[in-house]
N, C-alpha and C. Protein backbone atom coordinates (compact mmCIF):
# COMPACT_ATOMS: atom_id res chain seq x y z
N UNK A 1 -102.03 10.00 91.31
CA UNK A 1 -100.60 9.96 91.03
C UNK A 1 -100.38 10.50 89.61
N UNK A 2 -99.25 11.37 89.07
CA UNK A 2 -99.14 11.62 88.35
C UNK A 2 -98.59 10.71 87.36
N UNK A 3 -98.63 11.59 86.13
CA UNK A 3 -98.02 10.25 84.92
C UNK A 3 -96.54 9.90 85.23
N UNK A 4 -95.49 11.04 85.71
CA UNK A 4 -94.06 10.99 85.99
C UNK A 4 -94.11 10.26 87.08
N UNK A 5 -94.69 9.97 87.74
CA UNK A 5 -94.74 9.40 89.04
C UNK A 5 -94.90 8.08 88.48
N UNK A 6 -95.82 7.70 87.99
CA UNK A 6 -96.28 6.29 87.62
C UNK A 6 -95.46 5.86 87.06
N UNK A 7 -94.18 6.48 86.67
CA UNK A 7 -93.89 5.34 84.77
C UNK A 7 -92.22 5.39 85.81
N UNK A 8 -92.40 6.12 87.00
CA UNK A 8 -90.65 6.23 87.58
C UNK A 8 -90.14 4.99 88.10
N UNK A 9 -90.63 3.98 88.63
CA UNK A 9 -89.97 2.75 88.24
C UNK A 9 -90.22 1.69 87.26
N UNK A 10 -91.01 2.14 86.41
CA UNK A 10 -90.05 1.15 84.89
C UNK A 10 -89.13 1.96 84.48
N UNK A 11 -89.05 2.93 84.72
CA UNK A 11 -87.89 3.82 84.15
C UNK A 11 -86.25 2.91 85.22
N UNK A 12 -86.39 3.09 85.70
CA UNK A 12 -85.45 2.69 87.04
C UNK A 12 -85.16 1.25 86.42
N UNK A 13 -85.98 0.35 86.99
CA UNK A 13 -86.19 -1.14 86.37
C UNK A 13 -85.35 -1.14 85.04
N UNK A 14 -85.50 -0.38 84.10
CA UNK A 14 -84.91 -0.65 82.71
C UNK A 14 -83.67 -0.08 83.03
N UNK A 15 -83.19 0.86 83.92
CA UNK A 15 -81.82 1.17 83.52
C UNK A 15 -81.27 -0.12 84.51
N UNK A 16 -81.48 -0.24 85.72
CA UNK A 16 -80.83 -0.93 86.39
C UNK A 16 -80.65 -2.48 85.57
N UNK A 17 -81.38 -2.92 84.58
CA UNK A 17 -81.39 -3.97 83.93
C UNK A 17 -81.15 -4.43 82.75
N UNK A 18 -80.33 -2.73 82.11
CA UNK A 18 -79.80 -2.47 80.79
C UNK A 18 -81.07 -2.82 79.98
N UNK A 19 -82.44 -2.46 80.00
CA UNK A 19 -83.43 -1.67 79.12
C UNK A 19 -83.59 -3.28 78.16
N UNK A 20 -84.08 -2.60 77.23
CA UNK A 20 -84.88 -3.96 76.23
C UNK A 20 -84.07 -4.88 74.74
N UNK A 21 -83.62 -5.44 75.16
CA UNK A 21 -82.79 -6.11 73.80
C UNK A 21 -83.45 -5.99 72.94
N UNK A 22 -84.81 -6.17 72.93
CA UNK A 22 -85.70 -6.06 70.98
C UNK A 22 -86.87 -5.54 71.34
N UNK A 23 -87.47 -5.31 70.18
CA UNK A 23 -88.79 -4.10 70.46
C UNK A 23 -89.59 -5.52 71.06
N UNK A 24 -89.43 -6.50 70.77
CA UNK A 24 -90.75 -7.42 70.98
C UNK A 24 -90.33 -7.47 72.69
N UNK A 25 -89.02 -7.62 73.00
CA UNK A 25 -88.76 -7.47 74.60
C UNK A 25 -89.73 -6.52 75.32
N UNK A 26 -89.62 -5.29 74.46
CA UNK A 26 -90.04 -3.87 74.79
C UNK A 26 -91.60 -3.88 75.11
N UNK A 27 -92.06 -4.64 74.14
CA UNK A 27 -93.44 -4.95 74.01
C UNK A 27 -94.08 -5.37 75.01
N UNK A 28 -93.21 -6.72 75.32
CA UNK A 28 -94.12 -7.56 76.08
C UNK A 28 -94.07 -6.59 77.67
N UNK A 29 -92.71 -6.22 77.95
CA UNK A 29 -92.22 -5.81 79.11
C UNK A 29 -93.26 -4.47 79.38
N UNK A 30 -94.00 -3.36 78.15
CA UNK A 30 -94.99 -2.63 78.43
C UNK A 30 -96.40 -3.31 78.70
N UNK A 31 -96.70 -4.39 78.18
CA UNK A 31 -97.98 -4.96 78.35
C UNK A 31 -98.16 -5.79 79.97
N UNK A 32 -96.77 -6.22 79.96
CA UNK A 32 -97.11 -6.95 81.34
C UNK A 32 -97.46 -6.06 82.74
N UNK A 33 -96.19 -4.84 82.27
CA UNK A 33 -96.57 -3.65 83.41
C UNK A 33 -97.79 -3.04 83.24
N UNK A 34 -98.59 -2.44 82.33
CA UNK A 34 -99.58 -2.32 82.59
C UNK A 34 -100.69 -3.03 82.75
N UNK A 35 -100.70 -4.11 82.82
CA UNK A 35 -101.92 -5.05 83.28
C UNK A 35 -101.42 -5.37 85.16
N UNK A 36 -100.06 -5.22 85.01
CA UNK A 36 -99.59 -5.24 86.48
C UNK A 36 -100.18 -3.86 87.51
N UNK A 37 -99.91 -2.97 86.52
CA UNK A 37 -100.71 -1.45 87.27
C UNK A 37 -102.51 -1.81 87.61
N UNK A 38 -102.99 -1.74 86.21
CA UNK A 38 -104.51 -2.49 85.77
C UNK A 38 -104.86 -3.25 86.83
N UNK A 39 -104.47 -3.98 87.36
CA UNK A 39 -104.82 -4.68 88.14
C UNK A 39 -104.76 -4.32 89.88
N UNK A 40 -103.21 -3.58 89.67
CA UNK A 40 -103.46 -3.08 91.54
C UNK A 40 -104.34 -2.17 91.36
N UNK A 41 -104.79 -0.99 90.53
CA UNK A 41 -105.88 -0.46 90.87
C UNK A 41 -107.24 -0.91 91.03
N UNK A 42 -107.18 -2.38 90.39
CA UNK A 42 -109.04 -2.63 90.62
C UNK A 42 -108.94 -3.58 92.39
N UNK A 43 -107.54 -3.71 92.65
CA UNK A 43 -107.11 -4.36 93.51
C UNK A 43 -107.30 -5.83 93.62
N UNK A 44 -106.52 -6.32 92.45
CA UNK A 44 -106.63 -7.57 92.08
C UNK A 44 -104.88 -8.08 92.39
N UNK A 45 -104.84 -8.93 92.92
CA UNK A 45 -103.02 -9.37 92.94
C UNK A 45 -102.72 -9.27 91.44
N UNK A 46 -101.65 -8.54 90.90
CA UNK A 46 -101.00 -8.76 89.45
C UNK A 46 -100.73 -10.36 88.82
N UNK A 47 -100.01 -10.91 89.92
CA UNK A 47 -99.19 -11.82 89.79
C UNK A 47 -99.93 -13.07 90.26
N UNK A 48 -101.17 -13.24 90.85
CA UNK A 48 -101.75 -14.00 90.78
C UNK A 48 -102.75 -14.25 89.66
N UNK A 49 -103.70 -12.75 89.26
CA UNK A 49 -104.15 -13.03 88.32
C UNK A 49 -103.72 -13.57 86.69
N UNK A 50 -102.11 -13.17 86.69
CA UNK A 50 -101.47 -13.22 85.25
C UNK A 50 -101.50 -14.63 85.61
N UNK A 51 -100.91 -15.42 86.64
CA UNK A 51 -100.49 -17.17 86.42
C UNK A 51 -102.22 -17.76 86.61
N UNK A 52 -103.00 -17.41 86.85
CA UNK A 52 -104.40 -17.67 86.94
C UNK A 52 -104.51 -17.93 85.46
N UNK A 53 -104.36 -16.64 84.52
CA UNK A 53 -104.80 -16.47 83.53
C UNK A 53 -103.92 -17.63 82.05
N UNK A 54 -102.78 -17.60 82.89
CA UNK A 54 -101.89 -18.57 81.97
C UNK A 54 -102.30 -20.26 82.03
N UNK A 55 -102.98 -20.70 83.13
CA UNK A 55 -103.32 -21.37 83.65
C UNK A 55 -104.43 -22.44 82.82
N UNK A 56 -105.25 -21.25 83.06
CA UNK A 56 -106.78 -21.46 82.59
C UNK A 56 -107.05 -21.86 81.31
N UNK A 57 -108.12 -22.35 80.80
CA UNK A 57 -108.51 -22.24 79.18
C UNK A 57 -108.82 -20.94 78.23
N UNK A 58 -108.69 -20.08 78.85
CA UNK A 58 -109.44 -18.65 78.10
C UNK A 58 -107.83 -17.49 78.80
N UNK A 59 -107.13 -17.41 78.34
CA UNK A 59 -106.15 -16.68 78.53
C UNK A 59 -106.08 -15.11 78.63
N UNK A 60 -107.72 -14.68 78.54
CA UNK A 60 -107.98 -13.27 77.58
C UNK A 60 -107.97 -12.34 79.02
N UNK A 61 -107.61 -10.82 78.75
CA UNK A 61 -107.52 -10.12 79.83
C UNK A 61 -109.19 -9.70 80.57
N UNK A 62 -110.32 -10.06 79.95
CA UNK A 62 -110.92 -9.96 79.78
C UNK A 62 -111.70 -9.47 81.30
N UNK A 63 -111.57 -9.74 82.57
CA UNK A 63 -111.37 -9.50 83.55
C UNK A 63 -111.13 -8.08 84.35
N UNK A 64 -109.65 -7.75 83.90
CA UNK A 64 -109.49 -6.39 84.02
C UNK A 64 -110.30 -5.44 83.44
N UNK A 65 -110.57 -5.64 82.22
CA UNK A 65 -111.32 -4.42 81.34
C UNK A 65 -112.79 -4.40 81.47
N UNK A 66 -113.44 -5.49 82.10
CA UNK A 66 -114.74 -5.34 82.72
C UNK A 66 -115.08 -4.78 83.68
């Protein structure tokens, strides 16, 4: 998939949701999507692993990047 391809619904997502009130919004809202991508490619649920990870004692992404 290309890069325009990949980034075309956060693009979407932010307009339909009037985009980021503060850079730290901005921040978090890039980190979560890409660990959300990060993850369907190793084919891990996003959304299970993030509340897994919030969960746990060791919070670290540490998982994905192995």
């Amino acid at each position: 998939m290309q890069i325009k391809q990949a980034v075309r619904p956060c693009a979407v997502n932010r307009k339909v949701w009037g985009g980021n009130r503060t850079w730290a919004g901005a921040d978090t809202y890039g980190t979560i999507v890409s660990v959300l991508a990060t993850a369907a490619k190793h084919g891990i649920d996003g959304i299970d692993y993030l509340a897994a990870r919030a969960r746990g004692p060791d919070p670290g992404l540490a998982v994905l990047l192995g």
